[in-house]
Every structure is written in structure tokens, then in C-alpha cells.
C-alpha atoms as a PDB file:
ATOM      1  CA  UNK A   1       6.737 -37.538  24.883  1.00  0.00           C
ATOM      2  CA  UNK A   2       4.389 -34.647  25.446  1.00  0.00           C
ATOM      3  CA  UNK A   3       6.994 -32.234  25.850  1.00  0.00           C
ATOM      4  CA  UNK A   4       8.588 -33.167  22.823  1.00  0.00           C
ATOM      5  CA  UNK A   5       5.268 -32.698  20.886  1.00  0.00           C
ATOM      6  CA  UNK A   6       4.804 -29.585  22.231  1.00  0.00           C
ATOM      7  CA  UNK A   7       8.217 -28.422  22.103  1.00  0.00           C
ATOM      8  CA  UNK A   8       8.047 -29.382  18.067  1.00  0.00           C
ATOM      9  CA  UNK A   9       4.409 -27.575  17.769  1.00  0.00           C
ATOM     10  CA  UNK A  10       5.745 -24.441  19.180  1.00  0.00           C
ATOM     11  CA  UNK A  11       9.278 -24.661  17.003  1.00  0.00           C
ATOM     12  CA  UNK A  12       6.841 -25.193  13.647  1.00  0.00           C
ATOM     13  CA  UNK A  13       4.882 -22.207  15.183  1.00  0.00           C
ATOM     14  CA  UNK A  14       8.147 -19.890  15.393  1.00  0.00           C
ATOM     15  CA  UNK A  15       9.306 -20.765  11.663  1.00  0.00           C
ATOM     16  CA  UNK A  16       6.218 -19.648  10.146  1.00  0.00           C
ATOM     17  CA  UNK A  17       6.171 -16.971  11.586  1.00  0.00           C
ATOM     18  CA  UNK A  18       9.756 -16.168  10.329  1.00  0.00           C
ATOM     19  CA  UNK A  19       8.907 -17.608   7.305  1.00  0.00           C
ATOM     20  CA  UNK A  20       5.911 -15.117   6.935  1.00  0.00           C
ATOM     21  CA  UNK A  21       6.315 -11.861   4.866  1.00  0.00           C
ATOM     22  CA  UNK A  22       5.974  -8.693   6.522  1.00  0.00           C
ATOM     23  CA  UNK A  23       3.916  -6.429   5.168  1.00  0.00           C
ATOM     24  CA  UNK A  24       2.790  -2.482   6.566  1.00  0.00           C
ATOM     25  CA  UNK A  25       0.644  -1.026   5.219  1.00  0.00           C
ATOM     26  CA  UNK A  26       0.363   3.154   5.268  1.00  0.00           C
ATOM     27  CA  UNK A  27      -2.864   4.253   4.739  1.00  0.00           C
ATOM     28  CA  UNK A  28      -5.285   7.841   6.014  1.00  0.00           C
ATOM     29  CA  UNK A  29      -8.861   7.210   4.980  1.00  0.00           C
ATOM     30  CA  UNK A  30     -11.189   4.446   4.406  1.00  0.00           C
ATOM     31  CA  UNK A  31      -9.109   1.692   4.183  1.00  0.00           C
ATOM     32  CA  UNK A  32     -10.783  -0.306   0.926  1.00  0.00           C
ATOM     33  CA  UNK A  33      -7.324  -0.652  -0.577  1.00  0.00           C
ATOM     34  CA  UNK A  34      -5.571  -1.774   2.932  1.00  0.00           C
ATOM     35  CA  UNK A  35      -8.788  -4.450   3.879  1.00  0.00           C
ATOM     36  CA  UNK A  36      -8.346  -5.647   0.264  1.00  0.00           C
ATOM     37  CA  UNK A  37      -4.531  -6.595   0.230  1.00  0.00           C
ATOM     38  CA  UNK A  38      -4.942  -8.027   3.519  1.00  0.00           C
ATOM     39  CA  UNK A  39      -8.156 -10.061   2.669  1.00  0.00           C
ATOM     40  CA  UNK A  40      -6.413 -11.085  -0.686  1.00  0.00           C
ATOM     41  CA  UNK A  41      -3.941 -12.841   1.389  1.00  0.00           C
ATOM     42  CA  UNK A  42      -5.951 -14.020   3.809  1.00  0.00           C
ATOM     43  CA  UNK A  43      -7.688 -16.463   0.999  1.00  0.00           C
ATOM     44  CA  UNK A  44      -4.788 -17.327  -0.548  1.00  0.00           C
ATOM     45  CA  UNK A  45      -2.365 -18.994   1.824  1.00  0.00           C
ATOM     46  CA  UNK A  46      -1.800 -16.968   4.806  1.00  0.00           C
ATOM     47  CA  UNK A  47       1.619 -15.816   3.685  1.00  0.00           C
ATOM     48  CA  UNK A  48       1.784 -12.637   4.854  1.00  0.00           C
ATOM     49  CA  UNK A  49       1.182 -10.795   7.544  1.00  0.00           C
ATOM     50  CA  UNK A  50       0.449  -7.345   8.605  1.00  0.00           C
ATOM     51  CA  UNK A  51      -0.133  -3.708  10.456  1.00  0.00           C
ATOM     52  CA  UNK A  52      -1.394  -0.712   9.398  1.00  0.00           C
ATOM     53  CA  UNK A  53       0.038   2.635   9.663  1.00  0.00           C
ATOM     54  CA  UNK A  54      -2.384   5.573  10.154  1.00  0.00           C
ATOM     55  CA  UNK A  55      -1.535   9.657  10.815  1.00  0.00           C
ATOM     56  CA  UNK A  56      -5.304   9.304  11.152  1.00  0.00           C
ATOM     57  CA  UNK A  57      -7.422   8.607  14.592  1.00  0.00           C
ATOM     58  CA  UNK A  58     -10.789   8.997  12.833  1.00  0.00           C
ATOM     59  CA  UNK A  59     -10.330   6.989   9.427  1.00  0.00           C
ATOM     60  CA  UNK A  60     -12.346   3.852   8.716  1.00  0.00           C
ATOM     61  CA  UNK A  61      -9.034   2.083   8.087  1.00  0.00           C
ATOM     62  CA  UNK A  62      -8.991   1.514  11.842  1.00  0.00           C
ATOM     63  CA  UNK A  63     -12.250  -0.021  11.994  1.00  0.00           C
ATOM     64  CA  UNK A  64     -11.946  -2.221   9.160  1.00  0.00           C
ATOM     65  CA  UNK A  65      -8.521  -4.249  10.450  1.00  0.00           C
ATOM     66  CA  UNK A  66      -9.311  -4.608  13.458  1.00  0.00           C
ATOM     67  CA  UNK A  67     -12.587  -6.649  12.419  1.00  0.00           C
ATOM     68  CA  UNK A  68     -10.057  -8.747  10.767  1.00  0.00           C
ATOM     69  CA  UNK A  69      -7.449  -8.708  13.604  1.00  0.00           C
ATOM     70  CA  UNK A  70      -5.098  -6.450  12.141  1.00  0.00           C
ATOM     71  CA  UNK A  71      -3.429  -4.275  14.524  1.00  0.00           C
ATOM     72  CA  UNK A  72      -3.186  -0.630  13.536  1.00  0.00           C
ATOM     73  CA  UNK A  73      -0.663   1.865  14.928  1.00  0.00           C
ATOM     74  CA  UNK A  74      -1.870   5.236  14.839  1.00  0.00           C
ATOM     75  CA  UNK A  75       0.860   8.543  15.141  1.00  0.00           C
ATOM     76  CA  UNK A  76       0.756  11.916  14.568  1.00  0.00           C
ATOM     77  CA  UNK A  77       2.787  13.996  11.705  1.00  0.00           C
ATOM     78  CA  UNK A  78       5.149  14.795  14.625  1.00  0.00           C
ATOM     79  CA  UNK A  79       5.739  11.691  15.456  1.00  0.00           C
ATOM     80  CA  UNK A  80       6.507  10.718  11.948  1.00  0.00           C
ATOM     81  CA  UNK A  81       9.343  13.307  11.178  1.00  0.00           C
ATOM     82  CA  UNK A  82      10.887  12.842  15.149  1.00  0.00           C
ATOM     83  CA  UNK A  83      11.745   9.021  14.293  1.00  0.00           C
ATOM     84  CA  UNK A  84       9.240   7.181  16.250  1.00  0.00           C
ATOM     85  CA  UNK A  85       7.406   5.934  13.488  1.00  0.00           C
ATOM     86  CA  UNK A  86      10.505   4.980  12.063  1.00  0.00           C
ATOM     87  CA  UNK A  87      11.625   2.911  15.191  1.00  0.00           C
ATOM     88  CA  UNK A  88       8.469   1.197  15.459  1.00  0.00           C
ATOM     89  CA  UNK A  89       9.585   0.072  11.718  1.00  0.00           C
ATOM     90  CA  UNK A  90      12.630  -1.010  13.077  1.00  0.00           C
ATOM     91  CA  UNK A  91      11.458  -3.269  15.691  1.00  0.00           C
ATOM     92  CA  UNK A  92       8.428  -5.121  12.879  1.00  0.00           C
ATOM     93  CA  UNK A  93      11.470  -5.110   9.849  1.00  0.00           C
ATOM     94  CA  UNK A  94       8.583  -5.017   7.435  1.00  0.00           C
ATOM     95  CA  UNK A  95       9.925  -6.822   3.538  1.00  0.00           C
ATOM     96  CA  UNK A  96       8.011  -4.108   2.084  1.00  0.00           C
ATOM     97  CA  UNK A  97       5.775  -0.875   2.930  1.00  0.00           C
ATOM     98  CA  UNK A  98       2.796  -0.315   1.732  1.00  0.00           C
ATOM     99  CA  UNK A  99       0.934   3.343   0.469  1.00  0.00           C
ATOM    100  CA  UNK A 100      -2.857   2.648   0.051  1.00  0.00           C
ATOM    101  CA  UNK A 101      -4.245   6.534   0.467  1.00  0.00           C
ATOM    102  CA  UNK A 102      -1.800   8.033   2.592  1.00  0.00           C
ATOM    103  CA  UNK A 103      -1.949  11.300   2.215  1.00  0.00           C
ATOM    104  CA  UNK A 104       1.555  12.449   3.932  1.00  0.00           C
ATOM    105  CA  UNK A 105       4.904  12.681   2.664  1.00  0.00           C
ATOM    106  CA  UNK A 106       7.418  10.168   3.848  1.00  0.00           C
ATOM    107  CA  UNK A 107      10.565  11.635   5.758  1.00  0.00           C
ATOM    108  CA  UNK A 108      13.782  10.983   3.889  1.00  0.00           C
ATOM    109  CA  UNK A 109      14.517   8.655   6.932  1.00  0.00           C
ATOM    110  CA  UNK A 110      12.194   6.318   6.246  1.00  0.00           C
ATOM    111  CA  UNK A 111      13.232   5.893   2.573  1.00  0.00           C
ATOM    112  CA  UNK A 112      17.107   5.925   3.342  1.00  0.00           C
ATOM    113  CA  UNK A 113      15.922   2.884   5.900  1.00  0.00           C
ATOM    114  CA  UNK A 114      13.888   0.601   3.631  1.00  0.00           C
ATOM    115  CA  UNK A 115      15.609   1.464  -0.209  1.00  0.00           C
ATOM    116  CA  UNK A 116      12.709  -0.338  -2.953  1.00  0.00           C
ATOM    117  CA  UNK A 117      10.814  -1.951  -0.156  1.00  0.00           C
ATOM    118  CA  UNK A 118       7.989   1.002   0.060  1.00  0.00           C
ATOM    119  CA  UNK A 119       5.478   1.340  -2.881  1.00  0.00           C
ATOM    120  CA  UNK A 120       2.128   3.916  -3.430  1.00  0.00           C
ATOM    121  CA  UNK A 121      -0.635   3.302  -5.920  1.00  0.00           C
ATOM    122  CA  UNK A 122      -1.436   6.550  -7.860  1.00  0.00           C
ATOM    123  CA  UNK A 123      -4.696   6.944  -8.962  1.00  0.00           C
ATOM    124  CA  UNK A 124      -3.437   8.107 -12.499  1.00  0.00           C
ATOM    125  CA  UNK A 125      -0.648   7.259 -15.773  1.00  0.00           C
ATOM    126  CA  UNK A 126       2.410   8.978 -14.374  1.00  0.00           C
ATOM    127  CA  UNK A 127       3.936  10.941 -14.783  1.00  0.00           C
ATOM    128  CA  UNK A 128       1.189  12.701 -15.749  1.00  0.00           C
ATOM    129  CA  UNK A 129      -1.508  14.004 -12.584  1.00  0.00           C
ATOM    130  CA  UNK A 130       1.287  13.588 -10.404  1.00  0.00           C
ATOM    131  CA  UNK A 131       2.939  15.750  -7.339  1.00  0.00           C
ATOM    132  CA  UNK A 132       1.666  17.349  -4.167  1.00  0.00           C
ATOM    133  CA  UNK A 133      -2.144  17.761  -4.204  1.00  0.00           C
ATOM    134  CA  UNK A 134      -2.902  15.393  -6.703  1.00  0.00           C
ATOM    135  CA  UNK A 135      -4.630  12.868  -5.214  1.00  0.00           C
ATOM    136  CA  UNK A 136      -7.997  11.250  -5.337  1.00  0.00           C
ATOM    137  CA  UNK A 137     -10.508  13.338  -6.952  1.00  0.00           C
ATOM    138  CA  UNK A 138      -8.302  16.264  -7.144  1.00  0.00           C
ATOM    139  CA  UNK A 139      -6.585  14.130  -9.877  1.00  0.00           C
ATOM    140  CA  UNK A 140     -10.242  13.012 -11.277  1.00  0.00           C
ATOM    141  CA  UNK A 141     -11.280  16.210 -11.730  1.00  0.00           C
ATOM    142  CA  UNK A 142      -7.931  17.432 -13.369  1.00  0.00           C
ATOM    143  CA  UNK A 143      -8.386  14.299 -15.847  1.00  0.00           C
ATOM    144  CA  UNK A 144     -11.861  14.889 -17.148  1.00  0.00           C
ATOM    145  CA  UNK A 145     -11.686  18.807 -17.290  1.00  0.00           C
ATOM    146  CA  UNK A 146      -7.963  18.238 -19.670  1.00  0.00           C
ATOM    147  CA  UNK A 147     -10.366  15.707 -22.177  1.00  0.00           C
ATOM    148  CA  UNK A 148      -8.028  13.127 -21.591  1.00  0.00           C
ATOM    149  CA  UNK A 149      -8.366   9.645 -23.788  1.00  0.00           C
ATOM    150  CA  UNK A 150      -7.561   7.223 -21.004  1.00  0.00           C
ATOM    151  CA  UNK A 151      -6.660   6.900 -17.450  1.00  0.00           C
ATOM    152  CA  UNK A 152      -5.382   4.602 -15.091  1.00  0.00           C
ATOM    153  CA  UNK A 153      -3.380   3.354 -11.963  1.00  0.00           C
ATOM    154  CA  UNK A 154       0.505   3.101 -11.713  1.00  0.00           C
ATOM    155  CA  UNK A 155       2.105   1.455  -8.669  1.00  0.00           C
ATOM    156  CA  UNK A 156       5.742   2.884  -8.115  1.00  0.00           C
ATOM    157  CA  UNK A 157       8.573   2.741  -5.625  1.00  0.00           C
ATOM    158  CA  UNK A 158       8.547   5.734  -3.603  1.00  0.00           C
ATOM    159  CA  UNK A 159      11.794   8.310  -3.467  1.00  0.00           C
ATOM    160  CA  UNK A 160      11.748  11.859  -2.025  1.00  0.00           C
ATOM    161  CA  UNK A 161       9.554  13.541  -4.512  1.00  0.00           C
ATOM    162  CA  UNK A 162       5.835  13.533  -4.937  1.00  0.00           C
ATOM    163  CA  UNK A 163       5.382  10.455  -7.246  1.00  0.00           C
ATOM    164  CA  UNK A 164       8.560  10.166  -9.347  1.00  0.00           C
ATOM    165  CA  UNK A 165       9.795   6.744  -7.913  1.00  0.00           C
ATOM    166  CA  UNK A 166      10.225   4.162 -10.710  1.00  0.00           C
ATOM    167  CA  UNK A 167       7.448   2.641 -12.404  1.00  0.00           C
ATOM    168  CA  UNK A 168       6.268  -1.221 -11.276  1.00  0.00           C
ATOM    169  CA  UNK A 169       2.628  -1.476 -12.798  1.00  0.00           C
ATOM    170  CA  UNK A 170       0.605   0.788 -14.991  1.00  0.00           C
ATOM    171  CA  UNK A 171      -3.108  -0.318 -16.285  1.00  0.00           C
ATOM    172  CA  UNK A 172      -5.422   1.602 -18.251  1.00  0.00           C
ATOM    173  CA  UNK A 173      -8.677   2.006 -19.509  1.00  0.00           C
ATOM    174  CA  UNK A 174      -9.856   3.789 -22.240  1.00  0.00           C
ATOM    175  CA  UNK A 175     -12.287   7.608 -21.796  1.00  0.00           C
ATOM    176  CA  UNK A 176     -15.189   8.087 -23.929  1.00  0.00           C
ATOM    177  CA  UNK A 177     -15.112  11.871 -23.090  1.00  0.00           C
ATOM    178  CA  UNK A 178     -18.608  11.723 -21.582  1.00  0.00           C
ATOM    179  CA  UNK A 179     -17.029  10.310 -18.127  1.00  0.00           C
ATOM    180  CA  UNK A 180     -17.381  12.834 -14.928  1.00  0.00           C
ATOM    181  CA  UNK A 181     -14.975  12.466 -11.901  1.00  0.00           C
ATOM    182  CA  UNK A 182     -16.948  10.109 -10.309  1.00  0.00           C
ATOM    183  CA  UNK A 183     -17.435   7.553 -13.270  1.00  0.00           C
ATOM    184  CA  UNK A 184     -13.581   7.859 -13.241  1.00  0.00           C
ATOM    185  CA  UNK A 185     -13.023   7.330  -9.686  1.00  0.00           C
ATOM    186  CA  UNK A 186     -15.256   3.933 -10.006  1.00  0.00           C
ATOM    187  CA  UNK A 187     -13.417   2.557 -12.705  1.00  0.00           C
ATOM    188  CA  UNK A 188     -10.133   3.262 -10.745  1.00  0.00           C
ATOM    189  CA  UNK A 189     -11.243   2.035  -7.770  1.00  0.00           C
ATOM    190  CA  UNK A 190     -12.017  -1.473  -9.986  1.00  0.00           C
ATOM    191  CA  UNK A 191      -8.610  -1.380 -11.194  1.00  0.00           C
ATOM    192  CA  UNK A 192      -7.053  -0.413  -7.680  1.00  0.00           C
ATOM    193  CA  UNK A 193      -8.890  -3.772  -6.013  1.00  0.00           C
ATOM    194  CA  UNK A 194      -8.070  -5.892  -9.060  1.00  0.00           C
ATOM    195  CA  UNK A 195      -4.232  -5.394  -9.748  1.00  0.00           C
ATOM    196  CA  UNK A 196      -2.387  -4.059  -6.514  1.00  0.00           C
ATOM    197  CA  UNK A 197      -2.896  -7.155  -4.285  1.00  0.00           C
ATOM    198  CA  UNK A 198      -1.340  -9.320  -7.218  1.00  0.00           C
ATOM    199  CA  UNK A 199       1.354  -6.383  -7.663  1.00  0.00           C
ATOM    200  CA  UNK A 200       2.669  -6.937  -3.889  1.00  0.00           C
ATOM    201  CA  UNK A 201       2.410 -10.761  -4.409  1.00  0.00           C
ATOM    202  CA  UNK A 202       4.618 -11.126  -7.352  1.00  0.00           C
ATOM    203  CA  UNK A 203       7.170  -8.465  -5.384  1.00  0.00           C
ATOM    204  CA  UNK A 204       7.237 -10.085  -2.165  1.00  0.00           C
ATOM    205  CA  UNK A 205       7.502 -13.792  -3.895  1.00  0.00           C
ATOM    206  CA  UNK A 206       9.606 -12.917  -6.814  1.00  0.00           C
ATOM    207  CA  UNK A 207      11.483  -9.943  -5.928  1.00  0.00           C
ATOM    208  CA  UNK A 208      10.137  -8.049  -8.918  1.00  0.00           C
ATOM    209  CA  UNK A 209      12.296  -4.512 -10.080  1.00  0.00           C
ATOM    210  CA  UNK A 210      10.887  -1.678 -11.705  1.00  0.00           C
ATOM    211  CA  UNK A 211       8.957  -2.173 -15.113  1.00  0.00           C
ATOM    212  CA  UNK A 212       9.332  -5.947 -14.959  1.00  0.00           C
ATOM    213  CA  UNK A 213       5.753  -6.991 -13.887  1.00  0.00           C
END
């Protein structure tokens, strides 16, 4: 009778496991984005689960996940564009990948592999402030010094170029024209925490395509 109690425990243990999404997450600095999604979650139902992907042995990312007993793999820009990052992929079969501040380029590989299962969050309304370089408070800066009227976050599938995947999720907010990079970073940051956690839900759970959120 035991046996068969444990036998059934460890079967219910294997299908949700299975049953779990897989999520990886890319990320090269802090890590607010990645702890987020993964804390978001967390509260919810325990759905998902997931690693993080750094090119970075010094970013807080690290720290933060592994408080919440995330494992992190960390690899160096070699090892991305020789394949091993690639394999590692391979062996976890993530349902979808995951760019929260990741600051490298993905080899064509890696998209080939996993076709509108990876996703970045730009901190701007492409395709505007978009392409290599813009990022962070390069793109801040570039925002307030043009007098735009509004900016924003768009999450897009990634493809070979610098931000020119197709468009999930766009949110904006309106600029009063007396903003400076850092009042615009905030305000992006709110927007960042607020949206992309529910973005990834509704794709994982509903298979969501482009411009259909």
C-alpha cells in the first residue's frame, strides 16, 4: 500500500512538472524585470518555471534568483556564438525565451531554433528609438532631447535585426516636455513591472500572435 502511495505521489510529481511552462529568461544587469516575472508567477499559481541566462558574472540578476531558487547559467559571448548556449537550450526546451536587459545580440542559431518563442521588452514605441545602442538611457536621453509627446514600452518577437521583430504589446504614457531622462526611465520602469509579466502569461496560456494582446 505504501509503495503504491508513493509510487502515485512521485507520478503526480513528474506530470507537473511536464505540465509546467518553461520559461528562460535572458537578462545582463540588475535583474528587476527577470525577479519580477518570476515573482509574478510565483503568487499566482506556480505555473511556470524558470532559469536565467546571463553573459554577465557580476550582474545583480545572479543574486536576486538565486534568493528565490532560480538557477542562473552564466556564459561568455564566445560561448554564445560556438553553440553551447544553444545546447544548454536544447536540453531545458524552454516554451518561450525571455529578453529582460540583455544587452547582446542573439546568434541566428538561436532564432532559427525557437521561431516566435523569444521576446525583448524595448524601453520605447518602435519603431522609433530602436537598433544597436539604443537601450536604456541611451534611448531616454534620445527621447527627451527630440521633444517627444509620449513614450512607452513595446514587447516584440525577436528576428535578426536590432528590434524589428513583430509587435505583441505597446503602452504609452503621455510627456509634458518638462520630463528629464530619469523621470522617463521611472515611468518606464512602472510600465515595464506592470504589463510584461501579464504579456508572457497571456502568450504562454493562450498562444497569443503578434498585435493580438
Amino acid at each position: 500500500m505504501l509503495f503504491i502511495i508513493t509510487f502515485y505521489a512521485f507520478f503526480c510529481i513528474i506530470e507537473i512538472l511536464y505540465l509546467m511552462n518553461k520559461i528562460v529568461i535572458f537578462a545582463s544587469g540588475s535583474g528587476t524585470n527577470a525577479e519580477n516575472i518570476i515573482q509574478y508567477f510565483k503568487a499566482k499559481d506556480g505555473s511556470a518555471s524558470f532559469t536565467v541566462f546571463t553573459n554577465n558574472p557580476n550582474a545583480k540578476v545572479i543574486e536576486r534568483v538565486k534568493k528565490i531558487q532560480v538557477p542562473a547559467e552564466i556564459f561568455t559571448k564566445v560561448e554564445l556564438f560556438e553553440n553551447k548556449v544553444l545546447r544548454k537550450l536544447n536540453i531545458i526546451q524552454p516554451d518561450l525565451i525571455v529578453l529582460a536587459g540583455f544587452l547582446l545580440k542573439l546568434p541566428k542559431a538561436i532564432i532559427e531554433a525557437y521561431p516566435n518563442k523569444i521576446i525583448n521588452i524595448h524601453p520605447a514605441l518602435l519603431p522609433k528609438y530602436g537598433g544597436k545602442g539604443m537601450y536604456g538611457m541611451n534611448v531616454h536621453r534620445a527621447v527627451v532631447e527630440n521633444k517627444e509627446k509620449e513614450s512607452g514600452i513595446t514587447i516584440h518577437y525577436v528576428n535578426e535585426n536590432y528590434d524589428e521583430g513583430n509587435i505583441i504589446f505597446q503602452e504609452s504614457f503621455p510627456l509634458l516636455g518638462k520630463e528629464t531622462p530619469d523621470d522617463v526611465a521611472e515611468k518606464i520602469h512602472e510600465l515595464e513591472q506592470r504589463h510584461f509579466p501579464e504579456v508572457i502569461e497571456k502568450l504562454i496560456t493562450q498562444g497569443l500572435m503578434p498585435k493580438t494582446l
